[in-house]
PDB file of N, CA and C in Angstrom:
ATOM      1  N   UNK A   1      -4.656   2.480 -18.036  1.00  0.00           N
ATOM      2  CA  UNK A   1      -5.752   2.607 -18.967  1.00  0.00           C
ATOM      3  C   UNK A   1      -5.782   1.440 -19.950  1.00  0.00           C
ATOM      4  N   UNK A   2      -4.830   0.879 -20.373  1.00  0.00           N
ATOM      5  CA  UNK A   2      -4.716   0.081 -21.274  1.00  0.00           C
ATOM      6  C   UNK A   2      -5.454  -1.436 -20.568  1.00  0.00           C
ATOM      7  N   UNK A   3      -4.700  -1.496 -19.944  1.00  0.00           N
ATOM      8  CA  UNK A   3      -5.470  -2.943 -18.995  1.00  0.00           C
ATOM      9  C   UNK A   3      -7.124  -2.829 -19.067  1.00  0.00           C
ATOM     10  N   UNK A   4      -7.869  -1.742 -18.706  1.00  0.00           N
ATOM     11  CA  UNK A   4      -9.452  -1.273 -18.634  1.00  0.00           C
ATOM     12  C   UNK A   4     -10.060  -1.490 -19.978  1.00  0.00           C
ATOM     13  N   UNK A   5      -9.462  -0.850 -21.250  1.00  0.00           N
ATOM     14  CA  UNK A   5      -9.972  -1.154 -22.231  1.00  0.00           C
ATOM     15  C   UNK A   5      -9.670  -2.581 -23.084  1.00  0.00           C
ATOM     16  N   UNK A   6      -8.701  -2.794 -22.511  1.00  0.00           N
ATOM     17  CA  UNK A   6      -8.649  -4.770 -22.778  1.00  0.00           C
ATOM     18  C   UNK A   6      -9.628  -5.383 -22.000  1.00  0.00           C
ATOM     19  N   UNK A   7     -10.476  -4.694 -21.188  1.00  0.00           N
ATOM     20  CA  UNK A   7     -11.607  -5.458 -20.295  1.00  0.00           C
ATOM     21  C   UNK A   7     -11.308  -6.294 -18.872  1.00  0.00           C
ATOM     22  N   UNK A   8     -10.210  -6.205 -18.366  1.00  0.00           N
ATOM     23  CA  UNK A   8      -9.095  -6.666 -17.574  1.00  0.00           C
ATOM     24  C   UNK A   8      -9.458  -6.233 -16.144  1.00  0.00           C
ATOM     25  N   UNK A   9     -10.701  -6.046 -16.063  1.00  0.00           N
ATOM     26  CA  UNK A   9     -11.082  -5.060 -14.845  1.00  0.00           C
ATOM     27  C   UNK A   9     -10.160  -5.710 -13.545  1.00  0.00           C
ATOM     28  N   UNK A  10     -10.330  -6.285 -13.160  1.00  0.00           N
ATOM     29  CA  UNK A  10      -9.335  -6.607 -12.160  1.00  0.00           C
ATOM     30  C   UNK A  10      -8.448  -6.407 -12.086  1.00  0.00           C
ATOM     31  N   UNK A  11      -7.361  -6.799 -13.114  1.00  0.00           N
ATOM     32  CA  UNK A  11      -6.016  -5.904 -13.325  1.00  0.00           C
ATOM     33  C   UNK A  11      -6.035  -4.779 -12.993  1.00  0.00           C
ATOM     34  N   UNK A  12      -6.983  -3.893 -13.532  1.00  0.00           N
ATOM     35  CA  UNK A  12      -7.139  -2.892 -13.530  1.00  0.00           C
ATOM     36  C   UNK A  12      -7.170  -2.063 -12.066  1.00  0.00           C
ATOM     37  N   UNK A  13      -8.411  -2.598 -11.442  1.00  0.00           N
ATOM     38  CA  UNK A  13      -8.287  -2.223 -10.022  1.00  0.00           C
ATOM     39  C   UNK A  13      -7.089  -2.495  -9.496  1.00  0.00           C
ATOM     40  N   UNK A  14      -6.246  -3.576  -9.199  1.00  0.00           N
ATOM     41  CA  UNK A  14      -5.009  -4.125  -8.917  1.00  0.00           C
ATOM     42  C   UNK A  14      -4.156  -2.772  -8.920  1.00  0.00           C
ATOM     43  N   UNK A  15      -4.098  -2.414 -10.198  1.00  0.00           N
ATOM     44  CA  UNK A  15      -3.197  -1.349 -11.048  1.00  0.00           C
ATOM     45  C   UNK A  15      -2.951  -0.453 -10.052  1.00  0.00           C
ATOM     46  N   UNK A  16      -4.428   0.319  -9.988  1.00  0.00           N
ATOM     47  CA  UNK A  16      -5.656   1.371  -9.440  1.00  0.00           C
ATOM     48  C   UNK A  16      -4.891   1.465  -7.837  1.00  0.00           C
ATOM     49  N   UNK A  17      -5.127   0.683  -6.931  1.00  0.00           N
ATOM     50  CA  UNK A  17      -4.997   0.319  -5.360  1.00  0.00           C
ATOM     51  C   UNK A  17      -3.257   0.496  -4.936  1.00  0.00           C
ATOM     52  N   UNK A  18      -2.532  -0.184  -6.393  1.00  0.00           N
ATOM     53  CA  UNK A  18      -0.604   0.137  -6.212  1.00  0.00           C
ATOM     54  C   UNK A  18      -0.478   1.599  -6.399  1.00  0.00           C
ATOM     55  N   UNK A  19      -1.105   2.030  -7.383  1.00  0.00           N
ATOM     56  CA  UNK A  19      -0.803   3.221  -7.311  1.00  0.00           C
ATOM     57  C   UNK A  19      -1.491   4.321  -7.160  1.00  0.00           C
ATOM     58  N   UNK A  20      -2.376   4.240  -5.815  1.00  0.00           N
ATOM     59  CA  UNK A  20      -3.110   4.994  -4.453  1.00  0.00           C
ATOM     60  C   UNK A  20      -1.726   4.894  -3.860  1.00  0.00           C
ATOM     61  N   UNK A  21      -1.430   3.558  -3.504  1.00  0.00           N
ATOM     62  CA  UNK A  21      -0.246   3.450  -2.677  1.00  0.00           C
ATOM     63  C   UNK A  21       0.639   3.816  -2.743  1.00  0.00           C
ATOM     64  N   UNK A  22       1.225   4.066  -3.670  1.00  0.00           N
ATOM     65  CA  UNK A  22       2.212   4.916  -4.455  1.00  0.00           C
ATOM     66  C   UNK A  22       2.432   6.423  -4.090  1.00  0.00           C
ATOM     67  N   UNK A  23       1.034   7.232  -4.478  1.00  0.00           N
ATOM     68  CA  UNK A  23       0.968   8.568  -4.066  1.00  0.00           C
ATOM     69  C   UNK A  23       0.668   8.836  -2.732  1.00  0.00           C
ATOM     70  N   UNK A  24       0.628   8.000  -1.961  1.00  0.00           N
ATOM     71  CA  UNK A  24      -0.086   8.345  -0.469  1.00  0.00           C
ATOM     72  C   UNK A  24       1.106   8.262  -0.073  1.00  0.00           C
ATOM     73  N   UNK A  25       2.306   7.714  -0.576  1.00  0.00           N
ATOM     74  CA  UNK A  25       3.853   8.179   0.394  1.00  0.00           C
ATOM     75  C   UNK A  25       3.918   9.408   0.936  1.00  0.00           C
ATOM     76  N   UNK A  26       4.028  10.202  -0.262  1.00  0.00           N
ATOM     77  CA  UNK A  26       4.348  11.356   0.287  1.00  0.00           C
ATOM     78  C   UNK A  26       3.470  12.136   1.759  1.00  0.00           C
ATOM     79  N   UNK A  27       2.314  11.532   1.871  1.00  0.00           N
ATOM     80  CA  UNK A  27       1.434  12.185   2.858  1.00  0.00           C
ATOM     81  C   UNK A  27       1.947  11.499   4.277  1.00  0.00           C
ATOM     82  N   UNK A  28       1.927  10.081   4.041  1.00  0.00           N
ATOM     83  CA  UNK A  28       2.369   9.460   5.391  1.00  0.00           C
ATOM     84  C   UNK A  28       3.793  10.010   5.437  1.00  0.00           C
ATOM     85  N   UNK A  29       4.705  10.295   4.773  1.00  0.00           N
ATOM     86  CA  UNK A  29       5.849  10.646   5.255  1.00  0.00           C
ATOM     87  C   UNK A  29       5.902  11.942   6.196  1.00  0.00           C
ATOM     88  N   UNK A  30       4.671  12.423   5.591  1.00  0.00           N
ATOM     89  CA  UNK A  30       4.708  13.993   6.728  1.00  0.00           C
ATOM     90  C   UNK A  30       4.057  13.698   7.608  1.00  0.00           C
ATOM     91  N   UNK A  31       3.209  12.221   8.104  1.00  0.00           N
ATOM     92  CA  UNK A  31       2.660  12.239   9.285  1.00  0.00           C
ATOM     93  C   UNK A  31       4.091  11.370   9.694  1.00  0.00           C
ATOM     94  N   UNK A  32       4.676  10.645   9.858  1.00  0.00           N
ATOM     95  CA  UNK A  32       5.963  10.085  10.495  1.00  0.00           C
ATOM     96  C   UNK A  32       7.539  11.164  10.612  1.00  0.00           C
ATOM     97  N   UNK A  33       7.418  11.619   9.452  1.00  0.00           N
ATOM     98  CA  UNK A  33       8.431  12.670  10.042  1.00  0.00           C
ATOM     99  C   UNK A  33       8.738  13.221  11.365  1.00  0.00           C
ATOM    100  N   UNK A  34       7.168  14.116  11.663  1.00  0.00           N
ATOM    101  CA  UNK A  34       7.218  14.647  12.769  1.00  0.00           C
ATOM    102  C   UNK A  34       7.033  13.838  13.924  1.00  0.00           C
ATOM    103  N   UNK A  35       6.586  12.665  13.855  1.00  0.00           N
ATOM    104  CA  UNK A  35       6.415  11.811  14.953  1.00  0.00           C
ATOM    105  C   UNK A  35       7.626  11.488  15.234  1.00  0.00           C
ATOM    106  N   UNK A  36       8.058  11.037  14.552  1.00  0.00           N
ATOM    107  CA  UNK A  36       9.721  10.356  14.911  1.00  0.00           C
ATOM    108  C   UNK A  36      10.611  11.135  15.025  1.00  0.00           C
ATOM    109  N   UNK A  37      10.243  13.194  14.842  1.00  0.00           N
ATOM    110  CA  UNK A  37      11.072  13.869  15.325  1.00  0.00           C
ATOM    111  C   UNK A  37      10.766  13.967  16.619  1.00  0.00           C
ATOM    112  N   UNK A  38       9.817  14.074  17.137  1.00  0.00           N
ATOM    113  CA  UNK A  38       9.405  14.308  18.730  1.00  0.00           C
ATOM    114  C   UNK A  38       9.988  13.238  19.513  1.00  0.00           C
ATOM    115  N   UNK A  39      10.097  11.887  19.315  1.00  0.00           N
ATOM    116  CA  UNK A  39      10.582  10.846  19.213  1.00  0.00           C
ATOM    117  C   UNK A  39      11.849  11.249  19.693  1.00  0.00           C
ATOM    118  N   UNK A  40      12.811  12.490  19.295  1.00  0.00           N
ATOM    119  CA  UNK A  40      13.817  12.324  20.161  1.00  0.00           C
ATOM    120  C   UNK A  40      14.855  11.782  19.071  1.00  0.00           C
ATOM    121  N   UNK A  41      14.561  11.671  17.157  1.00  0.00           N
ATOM    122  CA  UNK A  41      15.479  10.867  16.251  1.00  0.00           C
ATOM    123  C   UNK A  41      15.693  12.359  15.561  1.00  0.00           C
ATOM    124  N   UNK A  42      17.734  11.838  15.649  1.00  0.00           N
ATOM    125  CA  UNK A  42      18.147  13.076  14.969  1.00  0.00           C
ATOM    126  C   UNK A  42      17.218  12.985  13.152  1.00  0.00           C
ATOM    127  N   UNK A  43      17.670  14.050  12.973  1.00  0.00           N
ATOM    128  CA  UNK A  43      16.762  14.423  11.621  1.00  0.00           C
ATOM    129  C   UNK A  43      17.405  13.721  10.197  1.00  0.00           C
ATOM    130  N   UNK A  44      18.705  13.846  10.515  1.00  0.00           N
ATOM    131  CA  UNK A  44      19.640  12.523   9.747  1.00  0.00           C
ATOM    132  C   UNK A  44      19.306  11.233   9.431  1.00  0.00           C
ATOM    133  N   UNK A  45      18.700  10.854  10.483  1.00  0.00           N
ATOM    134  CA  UNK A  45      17.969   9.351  10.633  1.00  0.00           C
ATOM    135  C   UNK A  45      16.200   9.613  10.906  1.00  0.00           C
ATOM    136  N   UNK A  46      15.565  10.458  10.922  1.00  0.00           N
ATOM    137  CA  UNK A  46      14.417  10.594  10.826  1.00  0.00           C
ATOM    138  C   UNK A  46      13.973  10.600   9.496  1.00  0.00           C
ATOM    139  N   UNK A  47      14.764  11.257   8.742  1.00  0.00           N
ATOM    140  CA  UNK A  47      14.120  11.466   7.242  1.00  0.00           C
ATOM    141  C   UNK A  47      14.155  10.227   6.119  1.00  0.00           C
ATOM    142  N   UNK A  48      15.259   9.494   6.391  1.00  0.00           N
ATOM    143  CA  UNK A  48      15.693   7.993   5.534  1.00  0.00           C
ATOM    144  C   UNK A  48      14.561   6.937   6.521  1.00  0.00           C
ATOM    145  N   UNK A  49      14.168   6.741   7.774  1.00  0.00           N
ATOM    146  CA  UNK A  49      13.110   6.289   8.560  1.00  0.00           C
ATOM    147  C   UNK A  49      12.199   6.887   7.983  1.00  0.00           C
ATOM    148  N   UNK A  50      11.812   7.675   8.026  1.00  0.00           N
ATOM    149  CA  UNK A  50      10.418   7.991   7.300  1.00  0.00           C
ATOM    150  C   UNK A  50      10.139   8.074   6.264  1.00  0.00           C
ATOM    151  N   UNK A  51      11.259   7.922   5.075  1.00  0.00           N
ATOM    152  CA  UNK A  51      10.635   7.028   3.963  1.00  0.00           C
ATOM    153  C   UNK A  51      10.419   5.949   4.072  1.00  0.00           C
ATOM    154  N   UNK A  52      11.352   5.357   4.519  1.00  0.00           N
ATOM    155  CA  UNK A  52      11.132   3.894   4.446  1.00  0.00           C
ATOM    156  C   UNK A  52       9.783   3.294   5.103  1.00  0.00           C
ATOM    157  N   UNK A  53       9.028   3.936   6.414  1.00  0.00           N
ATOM    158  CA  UNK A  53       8.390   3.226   6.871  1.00  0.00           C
ATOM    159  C   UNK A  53       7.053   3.918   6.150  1.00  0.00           C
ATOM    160  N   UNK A  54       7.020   4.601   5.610  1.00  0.00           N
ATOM    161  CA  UNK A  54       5.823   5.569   4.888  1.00  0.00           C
ATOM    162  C   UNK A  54       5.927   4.056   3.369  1.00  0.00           C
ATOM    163  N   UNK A  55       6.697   3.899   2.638  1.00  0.00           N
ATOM    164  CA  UNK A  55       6.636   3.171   1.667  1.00  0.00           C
ATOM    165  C   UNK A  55       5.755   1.429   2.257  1.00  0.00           C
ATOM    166  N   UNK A  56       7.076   0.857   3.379  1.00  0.00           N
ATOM    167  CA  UNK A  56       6.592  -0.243   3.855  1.00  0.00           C
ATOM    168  C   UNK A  56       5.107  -0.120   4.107  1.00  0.00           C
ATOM    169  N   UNK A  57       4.575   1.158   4.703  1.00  0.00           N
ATOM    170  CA  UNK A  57       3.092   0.507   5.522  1.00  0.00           C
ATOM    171  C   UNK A  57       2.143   0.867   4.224  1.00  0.00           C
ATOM    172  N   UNK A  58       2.256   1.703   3.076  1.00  0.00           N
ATOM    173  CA  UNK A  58       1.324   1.749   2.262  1.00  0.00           C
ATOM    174  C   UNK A  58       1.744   0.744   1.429  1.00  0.00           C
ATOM    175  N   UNK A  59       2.448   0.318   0.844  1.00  0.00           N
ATOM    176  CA  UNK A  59       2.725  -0.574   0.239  1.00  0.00           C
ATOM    177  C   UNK A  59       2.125  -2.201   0.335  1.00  0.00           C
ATOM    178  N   UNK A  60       2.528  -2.471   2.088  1.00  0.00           N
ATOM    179  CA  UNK A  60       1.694  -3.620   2.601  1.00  0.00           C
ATOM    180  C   UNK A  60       0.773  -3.280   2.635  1.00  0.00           C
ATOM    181  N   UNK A  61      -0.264  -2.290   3.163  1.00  0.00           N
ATOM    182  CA  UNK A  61      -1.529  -2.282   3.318  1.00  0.00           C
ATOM    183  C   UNK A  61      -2.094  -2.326   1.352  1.00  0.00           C
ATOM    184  N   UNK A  62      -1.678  -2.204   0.774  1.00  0.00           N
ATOM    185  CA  UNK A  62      -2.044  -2.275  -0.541  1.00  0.00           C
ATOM    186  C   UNK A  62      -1.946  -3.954  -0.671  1.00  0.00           C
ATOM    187  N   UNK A  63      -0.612  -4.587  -0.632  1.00  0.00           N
ATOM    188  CA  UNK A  63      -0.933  -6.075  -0.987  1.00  0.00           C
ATOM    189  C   UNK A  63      -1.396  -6.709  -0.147  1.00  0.00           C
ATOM    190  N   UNK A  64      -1.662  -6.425   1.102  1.00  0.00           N
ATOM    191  CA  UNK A  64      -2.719  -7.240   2.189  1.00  0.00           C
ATOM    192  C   UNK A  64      -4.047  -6.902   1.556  1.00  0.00           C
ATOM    193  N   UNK A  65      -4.929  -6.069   1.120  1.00  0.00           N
ATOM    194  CA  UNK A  65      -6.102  -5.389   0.753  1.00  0.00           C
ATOM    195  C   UNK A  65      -6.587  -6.557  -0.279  1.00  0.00           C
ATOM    196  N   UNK A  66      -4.978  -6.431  -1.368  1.00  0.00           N
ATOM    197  CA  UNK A  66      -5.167  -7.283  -2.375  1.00  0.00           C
ATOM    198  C   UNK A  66      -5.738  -8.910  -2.395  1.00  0.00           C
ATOM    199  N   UNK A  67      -4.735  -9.202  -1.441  1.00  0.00           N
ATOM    200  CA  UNK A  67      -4.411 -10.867  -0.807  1.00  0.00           C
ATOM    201  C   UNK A  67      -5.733 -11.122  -0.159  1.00  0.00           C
ATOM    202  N   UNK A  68      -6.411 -10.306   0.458  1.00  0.00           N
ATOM    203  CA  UNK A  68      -7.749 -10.366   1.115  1.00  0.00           C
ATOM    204  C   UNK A  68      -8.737 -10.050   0.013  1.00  0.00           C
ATOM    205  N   UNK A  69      -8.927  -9.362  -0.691  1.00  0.00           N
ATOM    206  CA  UNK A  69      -9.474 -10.099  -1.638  1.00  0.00           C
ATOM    207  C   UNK A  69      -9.858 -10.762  -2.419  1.00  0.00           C
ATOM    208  N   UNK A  70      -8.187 -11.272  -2.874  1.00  0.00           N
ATOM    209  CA  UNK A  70      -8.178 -13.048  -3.301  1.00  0.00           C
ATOM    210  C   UNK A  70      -9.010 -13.626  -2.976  1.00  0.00           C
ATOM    211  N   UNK A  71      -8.911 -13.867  -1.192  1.00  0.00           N
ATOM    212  CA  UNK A  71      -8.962 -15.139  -0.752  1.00  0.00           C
ATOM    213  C   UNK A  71     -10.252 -15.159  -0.455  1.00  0.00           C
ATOM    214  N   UNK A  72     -11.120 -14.205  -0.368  1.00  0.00           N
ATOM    215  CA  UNK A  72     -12.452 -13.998  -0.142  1.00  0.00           C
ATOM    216  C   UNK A  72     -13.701 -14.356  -1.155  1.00  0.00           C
ATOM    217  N   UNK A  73     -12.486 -14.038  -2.478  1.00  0.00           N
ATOM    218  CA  UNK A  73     -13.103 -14.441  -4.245  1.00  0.00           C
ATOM    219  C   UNK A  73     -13.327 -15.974  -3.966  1.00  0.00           C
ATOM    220  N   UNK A  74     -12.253 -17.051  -3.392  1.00  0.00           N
ATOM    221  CA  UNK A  74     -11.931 -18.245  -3.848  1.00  0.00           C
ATOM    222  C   UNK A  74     -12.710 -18.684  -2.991  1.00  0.00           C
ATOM    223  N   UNK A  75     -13.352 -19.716  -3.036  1.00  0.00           N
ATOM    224  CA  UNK A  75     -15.047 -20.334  -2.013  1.00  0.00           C
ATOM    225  C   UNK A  75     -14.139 -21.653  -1.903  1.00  0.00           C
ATOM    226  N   UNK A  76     -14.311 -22.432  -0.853  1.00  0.00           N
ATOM    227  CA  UNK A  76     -13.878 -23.225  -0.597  1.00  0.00           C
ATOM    228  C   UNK A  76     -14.806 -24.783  -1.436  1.00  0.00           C
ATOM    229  N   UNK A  77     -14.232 -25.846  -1.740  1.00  0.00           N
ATOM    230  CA  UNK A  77     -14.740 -26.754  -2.897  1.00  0.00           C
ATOM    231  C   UNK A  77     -15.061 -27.612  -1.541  1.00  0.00           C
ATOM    232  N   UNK A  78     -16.607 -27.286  -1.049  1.00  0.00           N
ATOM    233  CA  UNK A  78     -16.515 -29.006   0.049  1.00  0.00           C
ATOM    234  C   UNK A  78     -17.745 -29.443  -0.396  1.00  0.00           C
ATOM    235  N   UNK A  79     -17.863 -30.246  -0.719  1.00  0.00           N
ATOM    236  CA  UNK A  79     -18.786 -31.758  -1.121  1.00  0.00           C
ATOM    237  C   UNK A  79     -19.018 -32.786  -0.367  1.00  0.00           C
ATOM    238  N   UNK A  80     -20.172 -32.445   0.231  1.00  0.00           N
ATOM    239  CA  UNK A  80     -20.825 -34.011   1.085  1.00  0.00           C
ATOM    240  C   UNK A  80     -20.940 -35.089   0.575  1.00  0.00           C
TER     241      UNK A  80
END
């Protein structure tokens, strides 16, 4: 909130998109859990795997989202 009312809108969204990513762990972890239990992975190693890969893929898909919007902002400088 603080970033928004400093007028920071971008920050802001930035903020906004990490922490979507943030709370959507917990959901992908219950779609990988069970996948990677069927999978045939004891549950010992299914559950430390499925945090981890629940964090990695929302996490990247958050700073790829980001990074692609960068680069889409920045227009290329060409002069005939």
């Amino acid at each position: 909130m603080k970033r928004i009312f400093e007028k920071k809108v971008t920050s802001h969204q930035e903020w906004i998109l990490r922490s979507y990513a943030v709370t959507l762990v917990f959901v992908t972890f219950r779609v990988f859990l069970p996948l990677l239990s069927l999978a045939g992975l004891p549950i010992s190693l299914s559950v430390p795997l499925s945090i981890y890969l629940s964090m990695a893929v929302n996490y990247g898909w958050a700073e790829w989202q980001l990074r692609r919007k960068k680069s889409r902002s920045i227009q290329p400088n060409i002069s005939a």
